[in-house]
Protein backbone atom coordinates (compact mmCIF):
# COMPACT_ATOMS: atom_id res chain seq x y z
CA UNK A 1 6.34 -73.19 107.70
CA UNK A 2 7.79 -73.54 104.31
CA UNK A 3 10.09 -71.18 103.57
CA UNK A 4 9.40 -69.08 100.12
CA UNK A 5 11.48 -70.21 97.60
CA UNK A 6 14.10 -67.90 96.04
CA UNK A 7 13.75 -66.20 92.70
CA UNK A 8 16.53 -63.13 92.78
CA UNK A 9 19.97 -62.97 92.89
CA UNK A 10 19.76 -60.30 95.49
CA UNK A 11 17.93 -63.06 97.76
CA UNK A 12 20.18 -65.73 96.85
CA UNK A 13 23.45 -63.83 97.60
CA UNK A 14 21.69 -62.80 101.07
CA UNK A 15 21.01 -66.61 101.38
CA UNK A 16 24.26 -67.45 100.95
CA UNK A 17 25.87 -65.40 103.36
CA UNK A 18 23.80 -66.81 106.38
CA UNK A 19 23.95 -70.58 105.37
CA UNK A 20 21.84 -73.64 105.67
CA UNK A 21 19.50 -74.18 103.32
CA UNK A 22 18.77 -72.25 100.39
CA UNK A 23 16.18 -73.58 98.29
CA UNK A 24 15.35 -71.87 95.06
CA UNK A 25 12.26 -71.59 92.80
CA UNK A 26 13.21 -73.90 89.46
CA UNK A 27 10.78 -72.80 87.83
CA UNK A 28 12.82 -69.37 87.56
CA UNK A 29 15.35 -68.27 85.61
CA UNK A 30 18.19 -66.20 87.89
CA UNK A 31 20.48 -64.47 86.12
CA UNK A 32 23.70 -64.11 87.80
CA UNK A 33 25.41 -61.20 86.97
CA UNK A 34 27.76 -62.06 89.75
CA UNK A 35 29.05 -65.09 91.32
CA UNK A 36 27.68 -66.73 94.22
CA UNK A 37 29.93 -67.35 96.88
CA UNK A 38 28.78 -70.07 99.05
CA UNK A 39 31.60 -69.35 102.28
CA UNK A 40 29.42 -71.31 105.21
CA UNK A 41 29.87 -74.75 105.86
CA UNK A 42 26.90 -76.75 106.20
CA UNK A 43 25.10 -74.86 103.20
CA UNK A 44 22.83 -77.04 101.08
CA UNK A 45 22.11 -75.42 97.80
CA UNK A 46 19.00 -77.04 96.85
CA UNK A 47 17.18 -76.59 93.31
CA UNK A 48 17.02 -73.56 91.09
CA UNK A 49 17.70 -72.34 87.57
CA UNK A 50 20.49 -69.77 86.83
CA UNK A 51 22.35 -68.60 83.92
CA UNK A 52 25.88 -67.46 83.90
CA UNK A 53 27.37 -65.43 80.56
CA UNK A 54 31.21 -65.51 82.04
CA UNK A 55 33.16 -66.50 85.30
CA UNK A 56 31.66 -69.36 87.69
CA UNK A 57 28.09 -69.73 88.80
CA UNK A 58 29.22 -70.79 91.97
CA UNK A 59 32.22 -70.84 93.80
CA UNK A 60 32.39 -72.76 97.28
CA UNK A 61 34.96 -71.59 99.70
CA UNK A 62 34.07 -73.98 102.86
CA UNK A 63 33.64 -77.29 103.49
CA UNK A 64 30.45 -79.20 104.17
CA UNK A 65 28.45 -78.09 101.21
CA UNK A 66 26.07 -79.59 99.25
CA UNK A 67 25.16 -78.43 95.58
CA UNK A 68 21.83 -80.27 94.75
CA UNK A 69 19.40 -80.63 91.50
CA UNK A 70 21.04 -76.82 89.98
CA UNK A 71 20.37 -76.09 87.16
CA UNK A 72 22.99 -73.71 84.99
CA UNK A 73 23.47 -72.77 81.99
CA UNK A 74 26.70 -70.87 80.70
CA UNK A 75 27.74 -68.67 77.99
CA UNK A 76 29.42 -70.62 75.14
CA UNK A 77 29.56 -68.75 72.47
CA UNK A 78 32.28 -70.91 70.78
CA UNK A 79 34.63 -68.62 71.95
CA UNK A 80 37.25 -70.56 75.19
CA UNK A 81 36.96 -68.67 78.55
CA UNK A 82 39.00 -69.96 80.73
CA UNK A 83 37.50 -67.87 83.93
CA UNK A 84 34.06 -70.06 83.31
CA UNK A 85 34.39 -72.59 85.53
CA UNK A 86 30.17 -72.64 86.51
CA UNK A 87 31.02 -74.84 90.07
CA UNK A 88 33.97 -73.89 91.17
CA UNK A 89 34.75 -75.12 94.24
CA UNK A 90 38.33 -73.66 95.42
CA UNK A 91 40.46 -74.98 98.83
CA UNK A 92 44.06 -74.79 99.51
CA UNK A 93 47.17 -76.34 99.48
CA UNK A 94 47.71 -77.27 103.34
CA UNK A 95 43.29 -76.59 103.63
CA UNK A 96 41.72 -78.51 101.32
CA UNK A 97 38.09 -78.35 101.35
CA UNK A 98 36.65 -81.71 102.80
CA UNK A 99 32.71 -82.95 102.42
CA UNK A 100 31.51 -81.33 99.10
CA UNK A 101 28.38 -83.03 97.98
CA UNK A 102 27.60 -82.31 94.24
CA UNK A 103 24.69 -84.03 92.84
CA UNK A 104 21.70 -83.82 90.61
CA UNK A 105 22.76 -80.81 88.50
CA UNK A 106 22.76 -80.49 85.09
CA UNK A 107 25.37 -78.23 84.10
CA UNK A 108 25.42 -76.92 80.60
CA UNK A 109 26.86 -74.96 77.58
CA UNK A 110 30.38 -73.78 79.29
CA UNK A 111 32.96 -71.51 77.97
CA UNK A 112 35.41 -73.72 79.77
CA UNK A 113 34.78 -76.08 82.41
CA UNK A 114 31.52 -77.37 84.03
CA UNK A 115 32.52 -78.89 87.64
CA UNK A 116 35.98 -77.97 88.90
CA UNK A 117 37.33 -79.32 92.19
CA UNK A 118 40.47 -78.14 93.79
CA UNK A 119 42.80 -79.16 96.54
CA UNK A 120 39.47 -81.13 98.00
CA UNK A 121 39.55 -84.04 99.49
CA UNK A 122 36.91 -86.73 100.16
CA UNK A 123 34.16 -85.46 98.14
CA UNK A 124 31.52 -86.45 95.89
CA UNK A 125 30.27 -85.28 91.86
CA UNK A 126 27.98 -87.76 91.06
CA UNK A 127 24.33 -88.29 89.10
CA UNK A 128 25.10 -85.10 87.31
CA UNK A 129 24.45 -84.35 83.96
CA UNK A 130 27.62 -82.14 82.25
CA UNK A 131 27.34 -81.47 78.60
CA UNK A 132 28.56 -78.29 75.51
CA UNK A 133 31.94 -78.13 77.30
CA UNK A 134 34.65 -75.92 75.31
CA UNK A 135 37.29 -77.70 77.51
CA UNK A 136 36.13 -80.23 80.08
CA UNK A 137 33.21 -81.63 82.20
CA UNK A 138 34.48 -82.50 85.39
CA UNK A 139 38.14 -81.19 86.94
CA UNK A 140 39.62 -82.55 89.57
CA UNK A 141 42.71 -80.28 90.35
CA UNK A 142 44.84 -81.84 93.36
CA UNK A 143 42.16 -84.22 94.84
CA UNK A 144 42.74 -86.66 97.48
CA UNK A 145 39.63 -88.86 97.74
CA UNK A 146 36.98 -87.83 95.48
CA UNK A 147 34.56 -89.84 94.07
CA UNK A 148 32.68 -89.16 90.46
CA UNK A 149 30.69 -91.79 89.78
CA UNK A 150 27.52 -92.25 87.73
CA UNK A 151 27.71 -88.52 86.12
CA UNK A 152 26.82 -88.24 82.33
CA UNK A 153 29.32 -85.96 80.04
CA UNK A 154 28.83 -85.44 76.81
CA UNK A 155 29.44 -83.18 73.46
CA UNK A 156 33.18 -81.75 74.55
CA UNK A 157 34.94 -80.16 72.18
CA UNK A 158 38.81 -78.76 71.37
CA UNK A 159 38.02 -75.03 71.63
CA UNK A 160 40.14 -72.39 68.91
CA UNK A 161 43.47 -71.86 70.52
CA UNK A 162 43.29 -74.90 72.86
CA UNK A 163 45.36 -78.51 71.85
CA UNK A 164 43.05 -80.49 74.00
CA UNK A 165 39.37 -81.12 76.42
CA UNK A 166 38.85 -83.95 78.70
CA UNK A 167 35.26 -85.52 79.79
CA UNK A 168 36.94 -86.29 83.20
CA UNK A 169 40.51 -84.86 84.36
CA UNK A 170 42.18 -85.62 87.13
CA UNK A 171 45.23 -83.77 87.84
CA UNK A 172 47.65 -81.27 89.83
CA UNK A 173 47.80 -77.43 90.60
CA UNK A 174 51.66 -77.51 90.74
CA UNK A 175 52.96 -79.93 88.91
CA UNK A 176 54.94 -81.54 91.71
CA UNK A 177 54.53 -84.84 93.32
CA UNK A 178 53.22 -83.50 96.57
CA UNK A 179 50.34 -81.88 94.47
CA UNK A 180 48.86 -85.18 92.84
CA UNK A 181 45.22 -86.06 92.78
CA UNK A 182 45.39 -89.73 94.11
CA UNK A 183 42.99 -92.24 95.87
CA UNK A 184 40.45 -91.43 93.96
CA UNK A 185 37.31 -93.24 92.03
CA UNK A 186 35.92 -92.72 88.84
CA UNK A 187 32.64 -95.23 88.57
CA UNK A 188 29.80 -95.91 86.36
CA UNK A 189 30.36 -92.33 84.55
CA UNK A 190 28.56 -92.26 80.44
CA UNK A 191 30.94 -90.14 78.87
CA UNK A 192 30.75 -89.28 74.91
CA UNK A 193 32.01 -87.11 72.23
CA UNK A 194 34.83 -85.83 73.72
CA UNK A 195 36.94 -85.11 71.01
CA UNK A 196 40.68 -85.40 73.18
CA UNK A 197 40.64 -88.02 75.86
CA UNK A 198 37.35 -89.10 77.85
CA UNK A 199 38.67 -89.91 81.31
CA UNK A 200 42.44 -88.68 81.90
CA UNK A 201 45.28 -88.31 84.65
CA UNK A 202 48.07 -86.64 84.58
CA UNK A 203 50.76 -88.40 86.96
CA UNK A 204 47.75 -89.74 89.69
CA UNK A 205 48.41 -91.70 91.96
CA UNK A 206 46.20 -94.98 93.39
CA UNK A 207 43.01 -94.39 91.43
CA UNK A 208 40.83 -96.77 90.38
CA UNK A 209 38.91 -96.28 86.66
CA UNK A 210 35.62 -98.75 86.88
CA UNK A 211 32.78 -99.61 85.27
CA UNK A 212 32.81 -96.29 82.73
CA UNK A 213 30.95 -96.34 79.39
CA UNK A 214 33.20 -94.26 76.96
CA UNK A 215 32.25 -93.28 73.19
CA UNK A 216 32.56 -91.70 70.53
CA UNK A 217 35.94 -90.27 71.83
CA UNK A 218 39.36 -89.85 70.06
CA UNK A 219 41.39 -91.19 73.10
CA UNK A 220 39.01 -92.86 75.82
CA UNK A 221 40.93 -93.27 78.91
CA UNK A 222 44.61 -92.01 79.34
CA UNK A 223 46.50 -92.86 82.73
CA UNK A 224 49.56 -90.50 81.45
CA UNK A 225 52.19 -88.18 82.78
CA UNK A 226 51.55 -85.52 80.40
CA UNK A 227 53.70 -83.33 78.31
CA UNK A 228 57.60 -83.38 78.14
CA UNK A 229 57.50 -80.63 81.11
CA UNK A 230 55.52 -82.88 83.77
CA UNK A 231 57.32 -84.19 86.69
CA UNK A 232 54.94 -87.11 87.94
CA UNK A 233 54.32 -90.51 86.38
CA UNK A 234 50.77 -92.02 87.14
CA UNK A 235 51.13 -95.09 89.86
CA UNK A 236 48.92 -97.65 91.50
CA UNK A 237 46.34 -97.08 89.13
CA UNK A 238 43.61 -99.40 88.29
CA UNK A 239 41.19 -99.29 84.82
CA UNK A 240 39.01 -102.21 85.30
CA UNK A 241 35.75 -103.22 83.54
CA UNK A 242 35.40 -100.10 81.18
CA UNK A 243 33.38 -100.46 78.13
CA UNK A 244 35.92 -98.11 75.46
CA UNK A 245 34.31 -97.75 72.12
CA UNK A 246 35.82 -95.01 69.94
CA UNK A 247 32.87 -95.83 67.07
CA UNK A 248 31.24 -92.25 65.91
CA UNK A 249 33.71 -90.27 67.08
CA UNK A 250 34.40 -86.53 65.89
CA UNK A 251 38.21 -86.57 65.77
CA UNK A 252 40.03 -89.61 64.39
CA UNK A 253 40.51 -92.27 66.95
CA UNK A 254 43.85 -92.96 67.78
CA UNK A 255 44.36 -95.20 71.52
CA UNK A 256 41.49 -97.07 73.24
CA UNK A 257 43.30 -96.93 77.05
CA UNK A 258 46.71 -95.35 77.04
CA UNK A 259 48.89 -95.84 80.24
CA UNK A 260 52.14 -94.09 80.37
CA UNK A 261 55.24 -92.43 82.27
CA UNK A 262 58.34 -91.24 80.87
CA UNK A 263 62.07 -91.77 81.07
CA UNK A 264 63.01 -92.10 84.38
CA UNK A 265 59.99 -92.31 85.62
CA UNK A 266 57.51 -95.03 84.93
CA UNK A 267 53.66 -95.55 85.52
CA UNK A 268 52.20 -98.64 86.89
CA UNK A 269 48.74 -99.86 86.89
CA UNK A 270 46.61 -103.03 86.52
CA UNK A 271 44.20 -102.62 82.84
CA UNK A 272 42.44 -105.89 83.04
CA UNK A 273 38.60 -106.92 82.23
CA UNK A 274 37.70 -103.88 79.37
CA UNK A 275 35.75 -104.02 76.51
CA UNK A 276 37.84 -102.08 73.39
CA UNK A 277 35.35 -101.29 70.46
CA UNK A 278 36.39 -98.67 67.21
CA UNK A 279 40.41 -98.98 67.70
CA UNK A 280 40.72 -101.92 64.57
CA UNK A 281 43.20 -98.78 62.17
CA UNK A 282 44.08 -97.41 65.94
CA UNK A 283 46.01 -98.57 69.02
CA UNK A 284 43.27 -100.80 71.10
CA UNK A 285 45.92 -100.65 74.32
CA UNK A 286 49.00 -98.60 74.17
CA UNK A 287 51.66 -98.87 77.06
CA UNK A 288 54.67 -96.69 76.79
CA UNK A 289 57.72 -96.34 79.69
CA UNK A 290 56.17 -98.76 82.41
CA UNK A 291 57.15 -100.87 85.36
CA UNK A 292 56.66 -104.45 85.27
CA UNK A 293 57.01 -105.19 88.69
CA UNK A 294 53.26 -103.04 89.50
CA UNK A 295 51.54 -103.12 85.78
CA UNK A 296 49.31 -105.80 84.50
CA UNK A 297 47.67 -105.70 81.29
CA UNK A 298 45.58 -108.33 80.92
CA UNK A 299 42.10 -110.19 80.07
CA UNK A 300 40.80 -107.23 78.02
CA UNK A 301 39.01 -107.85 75.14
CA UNK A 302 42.10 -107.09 72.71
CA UNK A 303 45.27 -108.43 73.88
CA UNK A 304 48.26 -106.02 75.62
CA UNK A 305 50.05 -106.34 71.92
CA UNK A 306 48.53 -108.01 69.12
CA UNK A 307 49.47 -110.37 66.94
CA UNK A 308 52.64 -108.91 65.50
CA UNK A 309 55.51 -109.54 63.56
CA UNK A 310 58.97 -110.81 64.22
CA UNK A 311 62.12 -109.07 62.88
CA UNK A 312 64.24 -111.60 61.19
CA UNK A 313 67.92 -110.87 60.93
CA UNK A 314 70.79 -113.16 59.47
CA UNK A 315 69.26 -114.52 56.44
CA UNK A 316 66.21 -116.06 58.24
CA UNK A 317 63.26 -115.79 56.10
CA UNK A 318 59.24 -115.72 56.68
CA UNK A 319 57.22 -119.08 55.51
CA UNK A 320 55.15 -117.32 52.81
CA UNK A 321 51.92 -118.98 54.27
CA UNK A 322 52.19 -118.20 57.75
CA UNK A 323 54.48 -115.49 58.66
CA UNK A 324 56.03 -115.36 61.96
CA UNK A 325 54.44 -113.27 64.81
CA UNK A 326 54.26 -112.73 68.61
CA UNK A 327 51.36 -111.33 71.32
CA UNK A 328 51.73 -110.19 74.16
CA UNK A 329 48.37 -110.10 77.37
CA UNK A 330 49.90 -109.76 80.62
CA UNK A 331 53.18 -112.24 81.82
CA UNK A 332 52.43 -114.22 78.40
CA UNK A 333 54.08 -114.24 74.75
CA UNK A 334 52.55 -116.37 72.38
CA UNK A 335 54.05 -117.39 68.72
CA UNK A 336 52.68 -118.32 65.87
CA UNK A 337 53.99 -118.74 62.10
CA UNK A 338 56.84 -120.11 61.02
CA UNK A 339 60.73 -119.11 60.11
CA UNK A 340 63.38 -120.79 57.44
CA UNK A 341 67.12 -121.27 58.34
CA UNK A 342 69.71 -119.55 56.12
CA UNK A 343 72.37 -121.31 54.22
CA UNK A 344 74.74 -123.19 56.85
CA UNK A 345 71.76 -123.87 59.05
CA UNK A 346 70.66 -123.39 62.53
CA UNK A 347 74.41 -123.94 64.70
CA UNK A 348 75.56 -121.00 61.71
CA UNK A 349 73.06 -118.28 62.81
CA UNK A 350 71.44 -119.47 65.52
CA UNK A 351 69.48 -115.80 66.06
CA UNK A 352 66.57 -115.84 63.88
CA UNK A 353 65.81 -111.96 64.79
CA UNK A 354 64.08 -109.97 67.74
CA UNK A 355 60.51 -109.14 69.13
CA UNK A 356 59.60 -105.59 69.75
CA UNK A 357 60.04 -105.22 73.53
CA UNK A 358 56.73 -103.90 75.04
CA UNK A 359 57.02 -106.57 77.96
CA UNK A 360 60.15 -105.91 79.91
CA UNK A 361 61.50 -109.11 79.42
CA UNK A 362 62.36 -111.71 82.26
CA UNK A 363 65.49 -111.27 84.07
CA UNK A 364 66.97 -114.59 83.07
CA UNK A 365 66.58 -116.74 79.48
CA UNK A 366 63.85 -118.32 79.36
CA UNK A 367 63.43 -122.18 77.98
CA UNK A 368 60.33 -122.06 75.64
CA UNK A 369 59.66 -125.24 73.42
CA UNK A 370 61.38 -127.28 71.09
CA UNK A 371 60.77 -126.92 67.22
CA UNK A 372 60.80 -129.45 64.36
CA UNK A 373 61.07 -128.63 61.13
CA UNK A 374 58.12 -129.57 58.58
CA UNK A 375 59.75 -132.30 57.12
CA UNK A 376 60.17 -134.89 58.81
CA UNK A 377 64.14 -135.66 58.50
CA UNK A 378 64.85 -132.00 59.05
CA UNK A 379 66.43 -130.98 63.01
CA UNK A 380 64.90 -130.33 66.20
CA UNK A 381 65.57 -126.80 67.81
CA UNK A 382 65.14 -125.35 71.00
CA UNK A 383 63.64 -121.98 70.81
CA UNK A 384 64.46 -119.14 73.56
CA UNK A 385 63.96 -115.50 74.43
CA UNK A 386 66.78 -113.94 75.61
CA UNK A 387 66.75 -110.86 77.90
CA UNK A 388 66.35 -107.85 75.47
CA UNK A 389 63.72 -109.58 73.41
CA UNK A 390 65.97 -111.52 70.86
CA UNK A 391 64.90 -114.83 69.25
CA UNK A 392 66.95 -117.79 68.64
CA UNK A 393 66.96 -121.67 67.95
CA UNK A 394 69.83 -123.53 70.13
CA UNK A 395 70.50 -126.69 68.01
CA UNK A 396 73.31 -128.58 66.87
CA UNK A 397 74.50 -128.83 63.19
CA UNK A 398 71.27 -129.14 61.29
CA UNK A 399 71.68 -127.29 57.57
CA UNK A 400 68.35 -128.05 56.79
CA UNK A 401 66.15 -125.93 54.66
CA UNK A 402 62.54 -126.85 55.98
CA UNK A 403 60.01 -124.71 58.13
CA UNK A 404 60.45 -124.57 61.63
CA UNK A 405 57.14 -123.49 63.45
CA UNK A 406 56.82 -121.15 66.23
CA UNK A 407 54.00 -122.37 68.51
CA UNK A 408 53.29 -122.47 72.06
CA UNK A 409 53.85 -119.92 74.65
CA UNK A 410 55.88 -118.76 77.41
CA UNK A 411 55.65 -116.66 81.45
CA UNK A 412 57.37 -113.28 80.78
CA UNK A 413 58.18 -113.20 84.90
C-alpha cells in the first residue's frame, strides 16, 4: 500500500527519526519552525514543499542520504544570516559523511547559503536549481570527492556587511593543508549573476572545473589561495572547456579565470580550451605567483597575456607605426613591432629593454631569430631572451639607424 504522504512537521520530524523513506505531499506548504535532522543512514527524502524563516531546513548528520525533488524556500529579507544554511549537511574531521545524494531541489531565497557540504566525501549536488543567495549557492567546506555537476545558480548577491558571495565555493574548515577540499568535479553547472566570483577555491587541491557556463559575473572562475592569512595554494587543478562571459553583469567585471598562490607558495593548474566573453577593459586570464613546471595556460580563446608592450631602456625607441610588443599562450612568446638602435648602434647597447615576466622564463638563454633592419644596407642582429625576461640584439658593430623588426616566436621551456 502507498504510504500517505506527509503534510506536518510533526510527521516529518517523526519520519525522520525512523528512516527510509519519507515522502512528502508537494502540493503542501510545511513550515518548519525547526530544523529537520535527518540522523539515519539510508534515509531518502523524497518530494515536499517547506519554508524556512532562519537556520537550515535540513541538516544531515549520517551518511547514505538522499535529498530528492525538495522544495525550500528561505527567509531573505536582505538582511545576511549566516546560521541559514537550508541543506546543511555536517560530518567531521576524521568522519566525514560519505554517500550524500542531493538532487532535484530547488532551493531558494537564502539568508546565506543554499547547499552546504562539510568534511564529506564522495558525494553528489547535482540537477538542482539554487537561486536569491545573500552569500552563496553551493559550499563545499573540506570535501574530498564531491561532484556538482549540472546544478543551475543564479541571482547571488554581496550582502551589507559581507566583502564577497560565490555561485560555487570550494574550500576548507581550518585553513590548513590537511583540511583542503580536493579531487573534486565541478561539471556542466549554469551559473549567473553572481556579483563576486562564480565558481571559486580557496587553496584546492586536484579538481577539475569543466564544461561550466558562467555569466553575468564580476569574477567567473577563481582557482586562488585567498586572503593574505591563508596557508594553502590551489594545486593540480584543471579549468577546461568553460564558457566565461562576464557580459550583463551587476558589479564591474574585473578577471575572466583567475589562478593564483602566493609567495612561497605557488598554484598550479592546466586552463586550456575556454571561451572568455565581456573581459575586453578587464583581465580575460590573470595568473599571479605560479609554478611552471605543473601550469599550462593555453588554447583559450584569449591568449595567457595579450599582445603587450615591451619596455625599452638605453635609448631604444618604438617604430611609430608598429610599436613593439610580446604574447604570451602557454610555453610560447611571440613578437611583433619593431625597435630603433640608439646613437652608437647595436654592439653600444645591445639591451633594447625587458618583457614583463608572467612566464617564468627558461632556465638557459634562449636563441630566437635573427633581425634585419628595414633598409637594406643596415646590420643583421640576433635577438635573445635572457633568463629574467630581458631583450637584446647580439650583433657586431652596426651604428645603423633603421628599424629592426621583432617577428617570429620562441618555446619558453
Amino acid at each position: 500500500m502507498t504510504p500517505v504522504a506527509i503534510t506536518t512537521q510533526a510527521d516529518l520530524a517523526a519520519a525522520l527519526a525512523i528512516g527510509g523513506d519519507v515522502v512528502c505531499d508537494p502540493t503542501v506548504t510545511i513550515e518548519l519552525t525547526d530544523t529537520m535532522t535527518v540522523a539515519q543512514s539510508g534515509t531518502r527524502v523524497l518530494g515536499g514543499t517547506f519554508t524556512r524563516t532562519t537556520g537550515p531546513a535540513f541538516l544531515v548528520t549520517a551518511s547514505n542520504v538522499e535529498l530528492s525533488g525538495l522544495n525550500i524556500v528561505g527567509g531573505n529579507t536582505g538582511i545576511y544570516d549566516d546560521s541559514q544554511k537550508l541543506v546543511y549537511v555536517l560530518g567531521v574531521d576524521g568522519a566525514p559523511l560519505s554517500d550524500i545524494d542531493i538532487h532535484d531541489c530547488h532551493v531558494t531565497n537564502t539568508a546565506a547559503h543554499g547547499i552546504w557540504l562539510e568534511w564529506c566525501s564522495n558525494s553528489r549536488v547535482h540537477s538542482n536549481v539554487v537561486e536569491h543567495c545573500l552569500y552563496s549557492g553551493v559550499m563545499i567546506i573540506s570535501g574530498d570527492g564531491i561532484v556538482i555537476a549540472d546544478n543551475v545558480i543564479s541571482d547571488v548577491v554581496i550582502a551589507p556587511g559581507q566583502a564577497n558571495c560565490y555561485g560555487i565555493a570550494l574550500t576548507d574548515s581550518e585553513n590548513s593543508l590537511a583540511a583542503r577540499t580536493q579531487r573534486c568535479i565541478v561539471s556542466g553547472n549554469r551559473v549567473s549573476l553572481v556579483d563576486w566570483e562564480g565558481i571559486d577555491t580557496h587553496g584546492g587541491d586536484g579538481l577539475v572545473i569543466t564544461g561550466n557556463a558562467v555569466s553575468a559575473t564580476r569574477r567567473c572562475i577563481a582557482v586562488i589561495t585567498g586572503n593574505d592569512t591563508r596557508v594553502a595554494a590551489p594545486t593540480h587543478c584543471v579549468v577546461n572547456g568553460n564558457v566565461v562571459d562576464g557580459t550583463g553583469a551587476r558589479v564591474v567585471p574585473d578577471i575572466g579565470i583567475f589562478l593564483s598562490g602566493f609567495s612561497g607558495a605557488p598554484a598550479s593548474a592546466v586552463i586550456t580550451g575556454n571561451q572568455i566573453v565581456g573581459y575586453d577593459s578587464a583581465q580575460p586570464i590573470s595568473t599571479n605567483f605560479w609554478q611552471r613546471v605543473d601550469t599550462m595556460v593555453a588554447n583559450n580563446s584569449r591568449p595567457h597575456v595579450p599582445w603587450t608592450g615591451v619596455t625599452l631602456t638605453n635609448g631604444w625607441t618604438a617604430s611609430s607605426s608598429f610599436p613593439p610588443q610580446f604574447t604570451v599562450d602557454g610555453n610560447t612568446v611571440s613578437f611583433r613591432g619593431g625597435v630603433v638602435p640608439p646613437a652608437g648602434g647595436i654592439s653600444a647597447h645591445p639591451v633594447i629593454g625587458s618583457l614583463v615576466n608572467p612566464a617564468s622564463w627558461p632556465a638557459a638563454r634562449t636563441f630566437y631569430a635573427t633581425t634585419h633592419g628595414s633598409n637594406g644596407a643596415s646590420g643583421i642582429g640576433v635577438l635573445n631572451v635572457d633568463t629574467d625576461g630581458t631583450l637584446r640584439i647580439d650583433y657586431g658593430s652596426t651604428t645603423d639607424a633603421f628599424t629592426y623588426w621583432l617577428t617570429g616566436m620562441y618555446s619558453a621551456i
